[in-house]
C-alpha atoms as a PDB file:
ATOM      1  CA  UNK A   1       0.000   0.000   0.000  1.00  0.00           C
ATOM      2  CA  UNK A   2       1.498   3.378  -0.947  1.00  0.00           C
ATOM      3  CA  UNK A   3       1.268   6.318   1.768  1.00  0.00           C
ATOM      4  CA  UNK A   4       0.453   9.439   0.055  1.00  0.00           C
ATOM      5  CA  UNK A   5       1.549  12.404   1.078  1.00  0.00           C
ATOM      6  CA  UNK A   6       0.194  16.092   0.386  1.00  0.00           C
ATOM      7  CA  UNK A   7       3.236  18.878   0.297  1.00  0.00           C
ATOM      8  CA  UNK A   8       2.574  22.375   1.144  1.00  0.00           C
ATOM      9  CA  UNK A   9       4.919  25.081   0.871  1.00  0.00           C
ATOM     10  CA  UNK A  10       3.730  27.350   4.020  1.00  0.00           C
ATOM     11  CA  UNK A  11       3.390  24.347   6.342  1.00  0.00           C
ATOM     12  CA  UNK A  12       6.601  23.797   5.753  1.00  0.00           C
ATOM     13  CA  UNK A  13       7.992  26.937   6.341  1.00  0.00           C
ATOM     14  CA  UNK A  14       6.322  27.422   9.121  1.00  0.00           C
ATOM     15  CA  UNK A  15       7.413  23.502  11.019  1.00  0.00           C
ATOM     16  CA  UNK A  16      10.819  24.118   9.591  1.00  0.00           C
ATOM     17  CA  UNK A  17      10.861  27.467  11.734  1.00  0.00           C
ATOM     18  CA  UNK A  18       9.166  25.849  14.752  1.00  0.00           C
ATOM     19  CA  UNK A  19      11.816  23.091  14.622  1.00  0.00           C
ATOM     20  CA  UNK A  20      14.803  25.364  14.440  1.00  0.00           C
ATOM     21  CA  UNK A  21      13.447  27.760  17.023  1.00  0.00           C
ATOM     22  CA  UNK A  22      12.592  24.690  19.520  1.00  0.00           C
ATOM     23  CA  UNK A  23      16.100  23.210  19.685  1.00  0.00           C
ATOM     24  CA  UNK A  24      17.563  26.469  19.152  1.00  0.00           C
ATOM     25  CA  UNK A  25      16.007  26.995  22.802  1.00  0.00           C
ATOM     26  CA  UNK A  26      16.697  24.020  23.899  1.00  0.00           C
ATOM     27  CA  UNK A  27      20.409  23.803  23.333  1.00  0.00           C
ATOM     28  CA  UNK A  28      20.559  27.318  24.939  1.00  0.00           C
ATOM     29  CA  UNK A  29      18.684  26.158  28.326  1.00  0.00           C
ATOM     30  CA  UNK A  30      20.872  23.425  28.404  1.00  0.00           C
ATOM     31  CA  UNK A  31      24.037  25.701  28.154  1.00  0.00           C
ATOM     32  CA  UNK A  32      22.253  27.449  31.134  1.00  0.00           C
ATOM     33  CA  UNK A  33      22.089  24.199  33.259  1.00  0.00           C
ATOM     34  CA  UNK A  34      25.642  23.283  32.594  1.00  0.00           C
ATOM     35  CA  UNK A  35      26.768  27.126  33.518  1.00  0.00           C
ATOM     36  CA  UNK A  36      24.875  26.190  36.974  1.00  0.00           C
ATOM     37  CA  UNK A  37      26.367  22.761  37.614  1.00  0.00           C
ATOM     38  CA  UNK A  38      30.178  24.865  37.076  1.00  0.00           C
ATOM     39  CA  UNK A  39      28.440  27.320  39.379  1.00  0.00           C
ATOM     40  CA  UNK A  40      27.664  24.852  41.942  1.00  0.00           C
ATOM     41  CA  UNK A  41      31.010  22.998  41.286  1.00  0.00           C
ATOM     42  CA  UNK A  42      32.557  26.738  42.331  1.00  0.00           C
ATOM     43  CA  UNK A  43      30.692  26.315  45.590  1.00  0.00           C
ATOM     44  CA  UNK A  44      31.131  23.316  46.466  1.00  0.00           C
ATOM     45  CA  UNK A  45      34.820  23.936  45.897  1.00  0.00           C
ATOM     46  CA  UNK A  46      34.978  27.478  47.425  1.00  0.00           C
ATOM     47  CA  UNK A  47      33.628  26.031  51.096  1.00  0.00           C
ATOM     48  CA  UNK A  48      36.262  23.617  51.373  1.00  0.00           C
ATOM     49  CA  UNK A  49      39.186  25.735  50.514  1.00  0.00           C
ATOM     50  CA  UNK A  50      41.239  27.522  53.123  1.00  0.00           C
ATOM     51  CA  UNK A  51      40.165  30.857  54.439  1.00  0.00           C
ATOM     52  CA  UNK A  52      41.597  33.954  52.158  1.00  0.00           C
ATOM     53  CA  UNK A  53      42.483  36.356  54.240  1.00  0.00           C
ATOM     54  CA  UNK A  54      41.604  39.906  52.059  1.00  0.00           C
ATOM     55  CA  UNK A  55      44.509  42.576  52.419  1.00  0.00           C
ATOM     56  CA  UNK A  56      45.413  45.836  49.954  1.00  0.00           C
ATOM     57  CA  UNK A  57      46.385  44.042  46.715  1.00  0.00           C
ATOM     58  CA  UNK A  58      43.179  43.984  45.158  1.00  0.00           C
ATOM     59  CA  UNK A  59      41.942  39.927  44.356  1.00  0.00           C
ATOM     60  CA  UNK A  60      40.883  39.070  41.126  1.00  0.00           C
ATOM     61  CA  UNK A  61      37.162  38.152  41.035  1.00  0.00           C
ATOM     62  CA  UNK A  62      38.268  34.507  40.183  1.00  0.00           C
ATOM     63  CA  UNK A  63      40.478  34.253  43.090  1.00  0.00           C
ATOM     64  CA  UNK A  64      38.324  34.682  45.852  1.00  0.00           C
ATOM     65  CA  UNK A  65      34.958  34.193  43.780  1.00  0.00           C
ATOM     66  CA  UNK A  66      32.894  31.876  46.219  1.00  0.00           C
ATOM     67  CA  UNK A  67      35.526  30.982  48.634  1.00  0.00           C
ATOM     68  CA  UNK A  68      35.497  31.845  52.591  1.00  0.00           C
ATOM     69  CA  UNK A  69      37.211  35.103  53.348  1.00  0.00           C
ATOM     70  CA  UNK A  70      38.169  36.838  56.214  1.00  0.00           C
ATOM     71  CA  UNK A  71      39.327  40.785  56.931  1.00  0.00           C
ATOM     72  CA  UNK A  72      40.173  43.085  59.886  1.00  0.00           C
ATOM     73  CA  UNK A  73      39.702  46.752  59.495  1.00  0.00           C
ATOM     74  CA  UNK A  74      36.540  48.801  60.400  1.00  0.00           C
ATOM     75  CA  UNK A  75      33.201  49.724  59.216  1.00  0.00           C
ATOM     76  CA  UNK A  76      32.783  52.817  57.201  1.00  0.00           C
ATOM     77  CA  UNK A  77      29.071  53.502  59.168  1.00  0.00           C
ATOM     78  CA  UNK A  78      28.040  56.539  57.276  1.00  0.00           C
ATOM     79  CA  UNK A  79      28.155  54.685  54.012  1.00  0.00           C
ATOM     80  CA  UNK A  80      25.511  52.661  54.556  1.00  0.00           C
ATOM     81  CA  UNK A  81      23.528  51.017  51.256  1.00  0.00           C
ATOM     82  CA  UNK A  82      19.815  49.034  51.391  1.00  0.00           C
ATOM     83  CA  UNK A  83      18.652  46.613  49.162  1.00  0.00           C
ATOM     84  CA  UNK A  84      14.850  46.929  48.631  1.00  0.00           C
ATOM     85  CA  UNK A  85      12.892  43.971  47.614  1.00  0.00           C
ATOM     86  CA  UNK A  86      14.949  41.318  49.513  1.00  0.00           C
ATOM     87  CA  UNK A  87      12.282  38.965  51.434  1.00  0.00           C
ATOM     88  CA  UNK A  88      12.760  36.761  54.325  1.00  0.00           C
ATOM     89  CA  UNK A  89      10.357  34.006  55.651  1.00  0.00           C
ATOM     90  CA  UNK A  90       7.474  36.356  53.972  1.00  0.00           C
ATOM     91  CA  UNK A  91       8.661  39.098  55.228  1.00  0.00           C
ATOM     92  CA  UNK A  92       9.655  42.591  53.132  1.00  0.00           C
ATOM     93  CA  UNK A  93      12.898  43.896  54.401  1.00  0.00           C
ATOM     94  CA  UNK A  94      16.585  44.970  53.153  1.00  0.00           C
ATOM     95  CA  UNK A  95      19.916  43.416  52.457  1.00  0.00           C
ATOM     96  CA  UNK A  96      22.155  45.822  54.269  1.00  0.00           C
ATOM     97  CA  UNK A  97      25.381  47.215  52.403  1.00  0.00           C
ATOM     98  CA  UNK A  98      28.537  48.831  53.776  1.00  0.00           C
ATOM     99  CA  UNK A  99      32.072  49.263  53.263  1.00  0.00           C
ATOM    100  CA  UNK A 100      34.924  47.585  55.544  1.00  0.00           C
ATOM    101  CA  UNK A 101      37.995  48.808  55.642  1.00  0.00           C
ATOM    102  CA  UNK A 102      40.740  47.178  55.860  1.00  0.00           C
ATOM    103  CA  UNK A 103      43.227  47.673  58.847  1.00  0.00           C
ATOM    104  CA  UNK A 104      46.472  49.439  57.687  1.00  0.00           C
ATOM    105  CA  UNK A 105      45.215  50.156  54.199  1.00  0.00           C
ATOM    106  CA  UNK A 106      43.340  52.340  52.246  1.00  0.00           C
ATOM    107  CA  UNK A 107      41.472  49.189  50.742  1.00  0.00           C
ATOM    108  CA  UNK A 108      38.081  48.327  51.796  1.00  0.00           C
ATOM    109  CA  UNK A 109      35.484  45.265  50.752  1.00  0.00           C
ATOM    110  CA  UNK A 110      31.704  45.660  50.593  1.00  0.00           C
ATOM    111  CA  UNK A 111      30.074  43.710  52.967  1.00  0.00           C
ATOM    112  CA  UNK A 112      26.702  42.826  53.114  1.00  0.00           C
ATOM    113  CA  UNK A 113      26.035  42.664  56.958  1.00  0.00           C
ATOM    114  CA  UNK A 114      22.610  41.380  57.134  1.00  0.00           C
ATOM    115  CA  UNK A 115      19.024  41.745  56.415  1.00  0.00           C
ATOM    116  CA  UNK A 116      16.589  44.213  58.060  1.00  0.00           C
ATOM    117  CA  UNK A 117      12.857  43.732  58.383  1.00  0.00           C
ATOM    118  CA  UNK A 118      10.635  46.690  56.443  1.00  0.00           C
ATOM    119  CA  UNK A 119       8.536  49.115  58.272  1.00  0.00           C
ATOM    120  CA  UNK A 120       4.895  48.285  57.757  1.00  0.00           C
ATOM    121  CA  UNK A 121       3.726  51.640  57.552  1.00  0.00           C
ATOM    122  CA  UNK A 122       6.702  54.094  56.600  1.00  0.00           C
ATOM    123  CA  UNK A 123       8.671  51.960  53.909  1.00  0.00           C
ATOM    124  CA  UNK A 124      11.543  54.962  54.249  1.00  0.00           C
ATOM    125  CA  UNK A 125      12.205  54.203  58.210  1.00  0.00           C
ATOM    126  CA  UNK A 126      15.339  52.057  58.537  1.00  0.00           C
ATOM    127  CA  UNK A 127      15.074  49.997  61.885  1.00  0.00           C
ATOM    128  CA  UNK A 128      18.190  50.636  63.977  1.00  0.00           C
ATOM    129  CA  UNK A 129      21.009  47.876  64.096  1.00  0.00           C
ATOM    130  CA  UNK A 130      24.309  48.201  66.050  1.00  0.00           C
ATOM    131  CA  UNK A 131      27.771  49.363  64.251  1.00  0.00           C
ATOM    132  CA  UNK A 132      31.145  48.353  65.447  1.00  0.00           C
ATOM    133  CA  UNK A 133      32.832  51.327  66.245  1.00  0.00           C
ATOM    134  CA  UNK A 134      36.390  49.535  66.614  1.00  0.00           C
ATOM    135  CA  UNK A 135      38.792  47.305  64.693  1.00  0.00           C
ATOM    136  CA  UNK A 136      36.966  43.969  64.140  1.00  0.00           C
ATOM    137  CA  UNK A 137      37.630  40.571  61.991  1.00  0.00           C
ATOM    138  CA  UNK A 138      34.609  39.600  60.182  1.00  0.00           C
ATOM    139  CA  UNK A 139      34.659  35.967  57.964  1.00  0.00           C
ATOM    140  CA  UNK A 140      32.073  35.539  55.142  1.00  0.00           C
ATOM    141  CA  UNK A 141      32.095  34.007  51.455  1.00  0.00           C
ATOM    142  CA  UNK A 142      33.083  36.011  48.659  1.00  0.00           C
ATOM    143  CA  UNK A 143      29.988  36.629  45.962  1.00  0.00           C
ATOM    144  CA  UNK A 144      29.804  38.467  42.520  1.00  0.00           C
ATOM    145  CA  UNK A 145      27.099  40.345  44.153  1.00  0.00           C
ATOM    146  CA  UNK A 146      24.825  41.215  46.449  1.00  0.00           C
ATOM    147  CA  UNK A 147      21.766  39.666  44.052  1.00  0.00           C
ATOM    148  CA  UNK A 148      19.812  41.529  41.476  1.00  0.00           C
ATOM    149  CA  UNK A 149      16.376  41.806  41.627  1.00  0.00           C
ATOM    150  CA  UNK A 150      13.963  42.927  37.986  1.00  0.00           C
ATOM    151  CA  UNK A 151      14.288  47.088  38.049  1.00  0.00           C
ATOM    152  CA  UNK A 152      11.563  49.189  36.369  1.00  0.00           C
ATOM    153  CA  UNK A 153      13.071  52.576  34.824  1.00  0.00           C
ATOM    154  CA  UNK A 154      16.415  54.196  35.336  1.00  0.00           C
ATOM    155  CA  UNK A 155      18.024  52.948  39.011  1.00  0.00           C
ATOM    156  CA  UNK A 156      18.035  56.026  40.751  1.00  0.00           C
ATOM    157  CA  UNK A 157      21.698  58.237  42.045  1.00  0.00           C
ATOM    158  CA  UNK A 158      23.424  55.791  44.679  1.00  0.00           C
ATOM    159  CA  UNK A 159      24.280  57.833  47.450  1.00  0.00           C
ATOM    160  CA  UNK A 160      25.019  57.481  51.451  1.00  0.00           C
ATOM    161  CA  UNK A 161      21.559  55.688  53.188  1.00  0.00           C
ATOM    162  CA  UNK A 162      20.245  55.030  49.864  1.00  0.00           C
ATOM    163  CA  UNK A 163      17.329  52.810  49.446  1.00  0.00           C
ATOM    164  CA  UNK A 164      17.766  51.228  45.803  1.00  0.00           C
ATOM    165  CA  UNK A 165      16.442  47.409  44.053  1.00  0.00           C
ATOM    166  CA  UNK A 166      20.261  46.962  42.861  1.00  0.00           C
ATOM    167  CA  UNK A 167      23.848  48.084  43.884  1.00  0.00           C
ATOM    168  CA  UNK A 168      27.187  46.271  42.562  1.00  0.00           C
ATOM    169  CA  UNK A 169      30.885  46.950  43.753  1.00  0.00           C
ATOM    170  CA  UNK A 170      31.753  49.222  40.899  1.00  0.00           C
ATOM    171  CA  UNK A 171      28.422  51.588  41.283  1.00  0.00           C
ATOM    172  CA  UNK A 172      29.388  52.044  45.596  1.00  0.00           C
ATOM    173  CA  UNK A 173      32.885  52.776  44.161  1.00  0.00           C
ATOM    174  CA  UNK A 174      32.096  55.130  42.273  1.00  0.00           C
ATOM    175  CA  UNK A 175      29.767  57.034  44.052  1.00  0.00           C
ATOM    176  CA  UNK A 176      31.591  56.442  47.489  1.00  0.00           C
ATOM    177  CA  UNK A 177      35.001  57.163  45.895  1.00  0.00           C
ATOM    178  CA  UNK A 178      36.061  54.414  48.057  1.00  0.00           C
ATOM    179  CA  UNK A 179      38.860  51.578  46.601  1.00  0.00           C
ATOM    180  CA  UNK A 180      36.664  48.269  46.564  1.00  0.00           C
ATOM    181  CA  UNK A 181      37.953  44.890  46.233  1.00  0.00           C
ATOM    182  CA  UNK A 182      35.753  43.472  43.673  1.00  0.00           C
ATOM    183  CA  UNK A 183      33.295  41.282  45.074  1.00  0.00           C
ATOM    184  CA  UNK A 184      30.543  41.824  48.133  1.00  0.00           C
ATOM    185  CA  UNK A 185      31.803  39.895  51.319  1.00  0.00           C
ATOM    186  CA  UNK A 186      28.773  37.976  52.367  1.00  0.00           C
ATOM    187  CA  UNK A 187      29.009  38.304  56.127  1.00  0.00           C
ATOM    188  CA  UNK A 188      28.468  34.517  58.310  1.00  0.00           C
ATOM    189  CA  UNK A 189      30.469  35.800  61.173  1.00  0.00           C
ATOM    190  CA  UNK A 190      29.108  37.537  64.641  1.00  0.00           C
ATOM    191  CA  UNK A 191      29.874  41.185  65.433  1.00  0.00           C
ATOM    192  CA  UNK A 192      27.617  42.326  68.027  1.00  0.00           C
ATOM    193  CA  UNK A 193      24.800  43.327  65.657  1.00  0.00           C
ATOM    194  CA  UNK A 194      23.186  39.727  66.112  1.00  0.00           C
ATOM    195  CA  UNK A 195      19.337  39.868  66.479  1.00  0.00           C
ATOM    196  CA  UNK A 196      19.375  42.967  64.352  1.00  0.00           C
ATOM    197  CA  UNK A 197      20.097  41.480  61.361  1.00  0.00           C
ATOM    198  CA  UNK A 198      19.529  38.149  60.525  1.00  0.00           C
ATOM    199  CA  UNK A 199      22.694  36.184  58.341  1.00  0.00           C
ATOM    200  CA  UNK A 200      20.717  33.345  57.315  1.00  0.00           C
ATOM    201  CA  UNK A 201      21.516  33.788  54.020  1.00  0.00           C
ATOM    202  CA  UNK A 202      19.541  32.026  51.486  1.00  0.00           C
ATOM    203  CA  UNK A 203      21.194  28.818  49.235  1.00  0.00           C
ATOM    204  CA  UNK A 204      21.294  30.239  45.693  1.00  0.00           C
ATOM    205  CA  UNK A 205      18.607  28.673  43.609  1.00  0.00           C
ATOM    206  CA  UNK A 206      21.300  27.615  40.480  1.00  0.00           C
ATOM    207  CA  UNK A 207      17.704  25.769  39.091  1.00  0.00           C
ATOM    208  CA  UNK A 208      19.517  23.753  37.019  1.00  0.00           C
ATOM    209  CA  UNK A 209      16.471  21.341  36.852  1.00  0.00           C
ATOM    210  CA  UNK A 210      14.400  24.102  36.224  1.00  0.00           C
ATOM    211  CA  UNK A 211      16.257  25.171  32.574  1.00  0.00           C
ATOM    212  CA  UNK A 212      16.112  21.191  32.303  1.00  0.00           C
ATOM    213  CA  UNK A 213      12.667  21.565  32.390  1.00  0.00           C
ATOM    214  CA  UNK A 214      12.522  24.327  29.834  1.00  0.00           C
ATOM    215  CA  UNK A 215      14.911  22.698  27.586  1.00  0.00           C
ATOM    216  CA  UNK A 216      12.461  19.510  27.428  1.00  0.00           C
ATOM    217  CA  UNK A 217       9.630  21.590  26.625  1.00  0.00           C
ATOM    218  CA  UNK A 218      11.581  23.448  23.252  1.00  0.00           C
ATOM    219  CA  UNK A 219      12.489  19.733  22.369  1.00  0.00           C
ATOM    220  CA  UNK A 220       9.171  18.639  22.246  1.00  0.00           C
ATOM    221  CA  UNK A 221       8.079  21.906  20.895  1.00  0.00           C
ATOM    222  CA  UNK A 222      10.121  20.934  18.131  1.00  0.00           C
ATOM    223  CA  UNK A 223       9.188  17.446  17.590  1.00  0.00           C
ATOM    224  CA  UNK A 224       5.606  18.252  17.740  1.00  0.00           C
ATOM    225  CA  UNK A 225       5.775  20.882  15.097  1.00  0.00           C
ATOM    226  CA  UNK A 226       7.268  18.249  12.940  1.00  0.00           C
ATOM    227  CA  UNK A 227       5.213  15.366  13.575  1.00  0.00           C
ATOM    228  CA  UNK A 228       2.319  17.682  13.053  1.00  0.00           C
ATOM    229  CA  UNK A 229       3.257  18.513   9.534  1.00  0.00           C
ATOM    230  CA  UNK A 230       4.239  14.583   8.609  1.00  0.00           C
ATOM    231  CA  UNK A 231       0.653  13.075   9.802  1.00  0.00           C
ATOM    232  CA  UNK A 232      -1.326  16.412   8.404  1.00  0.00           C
ATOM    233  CA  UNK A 233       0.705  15.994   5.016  1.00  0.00           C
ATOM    234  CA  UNK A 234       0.143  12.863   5.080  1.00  0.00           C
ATOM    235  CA  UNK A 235      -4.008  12.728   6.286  1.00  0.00           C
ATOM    236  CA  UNK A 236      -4.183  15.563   3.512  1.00  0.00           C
ATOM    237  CA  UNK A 237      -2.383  13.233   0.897  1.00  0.00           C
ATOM    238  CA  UNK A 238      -4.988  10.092   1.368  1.00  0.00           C
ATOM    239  CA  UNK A 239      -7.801  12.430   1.064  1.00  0.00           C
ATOM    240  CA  UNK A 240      -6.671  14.120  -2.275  1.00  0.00           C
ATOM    241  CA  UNK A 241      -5.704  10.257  -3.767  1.00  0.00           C
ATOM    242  CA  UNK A 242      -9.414   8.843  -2.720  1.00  0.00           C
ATOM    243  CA  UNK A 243     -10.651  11.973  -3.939  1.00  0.00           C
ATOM    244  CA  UNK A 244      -9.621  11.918  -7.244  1.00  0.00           C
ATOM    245  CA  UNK A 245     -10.303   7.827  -7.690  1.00  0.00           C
ATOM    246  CA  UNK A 246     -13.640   8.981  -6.721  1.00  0.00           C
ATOM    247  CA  UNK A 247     -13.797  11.104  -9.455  1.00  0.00           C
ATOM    248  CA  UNK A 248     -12.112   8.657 -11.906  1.00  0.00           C
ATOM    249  CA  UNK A 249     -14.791   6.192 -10.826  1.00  0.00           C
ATOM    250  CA  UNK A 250     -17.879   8.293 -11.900  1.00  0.00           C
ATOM    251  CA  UNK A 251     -16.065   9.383 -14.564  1.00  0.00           C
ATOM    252  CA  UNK A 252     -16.170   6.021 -15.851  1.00  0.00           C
ATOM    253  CA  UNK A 253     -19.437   4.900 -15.302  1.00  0.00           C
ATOM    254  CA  UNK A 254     -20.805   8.355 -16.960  1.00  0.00           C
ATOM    255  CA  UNK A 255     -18.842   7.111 -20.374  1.00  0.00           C
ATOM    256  CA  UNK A 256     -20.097   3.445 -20.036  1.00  0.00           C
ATOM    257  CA  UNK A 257     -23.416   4.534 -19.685  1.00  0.00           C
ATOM    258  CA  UNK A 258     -23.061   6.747 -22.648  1.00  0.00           C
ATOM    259  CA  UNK A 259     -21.999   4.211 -24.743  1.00  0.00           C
ATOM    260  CA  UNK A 260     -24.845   1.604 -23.570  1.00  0.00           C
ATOM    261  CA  UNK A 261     -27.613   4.600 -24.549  1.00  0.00           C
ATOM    262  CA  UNK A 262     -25.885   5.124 -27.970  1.00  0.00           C
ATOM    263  CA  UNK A 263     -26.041   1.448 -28.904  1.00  0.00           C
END
């Protein structure tokens, strides 16, 4: 039995585009995953190194990048920096900013001391949280950044006490005039400020099973699309071939019964 099969031009355009744009996707989400498996590979690599101990050669980002660090110096209290939109357990609060510097130097590290809980009512009003005043040592792990968070508009001027969604090392340096090693110094360690802000940093959610997920869904995107246009081609084809034997068929009885009248 011969499969017939109906080709259209558009249909085919259109699968062929489907197809490309599905693993197209696909490929790229799994590029994603595999940059958050090296990611996690970082970590997991990072927290069993020794402690780097920061001092005034500034690091490359790849040196300390994830590992545990540690500094002595003091905090540089009237540079203070909150990050809007950061929530904890539910809550609305801030990711608190500020520069350290380090003892004997004119280098400092931006540390990100804690989170804050939001005012309910005046969204402006910082709650208070102790300062060090002296030379401390604080211990953290070294991040790109403090997070990012989606921004609507133009971020506004970063200044001292700023409220803003996003801050990274280069934007405080610049508007601080300060010399920033650069990466944020994600503080673990106690300095009397415990109870005011809360260090239970969140896990970062690499979702590598999430652009799995996505990548799966372009695939079969793609495979769809062109089983779609085989079966319809096809479906289409079998219709036009018993159509025209239809056709054939009366056409044939019409000029057998003409030639029975004529005799």
């Amino acid at each position: 039995m011969r499969i017939a099969f109906r080709f259209k031009t558009v249909p085919f355009i259109a699968t062929l585009l489907l197809v490309v744009l599905g693993i197209a996707l696909g490929r790229w989400q799994d590029g994603r995953a595999e940059e958050k498996l090296a990611v996690a590979a970082e970590l997991a690599g990072g927290s069993t190194a020794a402690t780097l101990v920061i001092g005034a050669a500034p690091l490359a980002p790849e040196q300390a990048q994830f590992r545990r660090v540690s500094a002595t110096g003091t905090f540089v209290a009237d540079w203070p920096v909150y990050l809007d939109n950061r929530p904890h357990d539910g809550r609305a609060g801030f990711y608190v900013l500020m520069p350290f510097r380090i003892q004997g130097t004119a280098m400092h590290v931006l540390v990100a001391r804690g989170w804050l809980p939001r005012d309910a009512v005046d969204r402006q009003r910082i709650a208070t949280y102790r300062t060090p005043t002296g030379t401390v040592t604080i211990e953290g792990v070294a991040k790109p950044n403090a997070g990012h968070v989606m921004e609507l508009g133009e971020a506004p001027p970063l200044a001292a006490g700023a409220i803003v969604q996003n801050a990274d090392v280069a934007r405080v340096a610049a508007a601080s005039g300060l010399p920033l090693q650069p990466f944020v110094l994600e503080q673990t360690s106690a300095d009397g400020s415990e109870g005011m802000l809360l260090r239970d940093w969140p896990r970062p959610d690499l979702g590598v099973d999430k652009h799995r997920g996505y990548a799966f869904q372009w695939y079969a995107l793609a495979l769809t699309a062109f089983l779609f246009f085989i079966i319809s081609g096809t479906i289409s084809g079998q219709r036009s071939g018993n159509s025209s034997g239809k056709n054939g068929g009366e056409s044939s009885g019409t000029e057998r019964s003409g030639t029975k009248d004529n005799q």
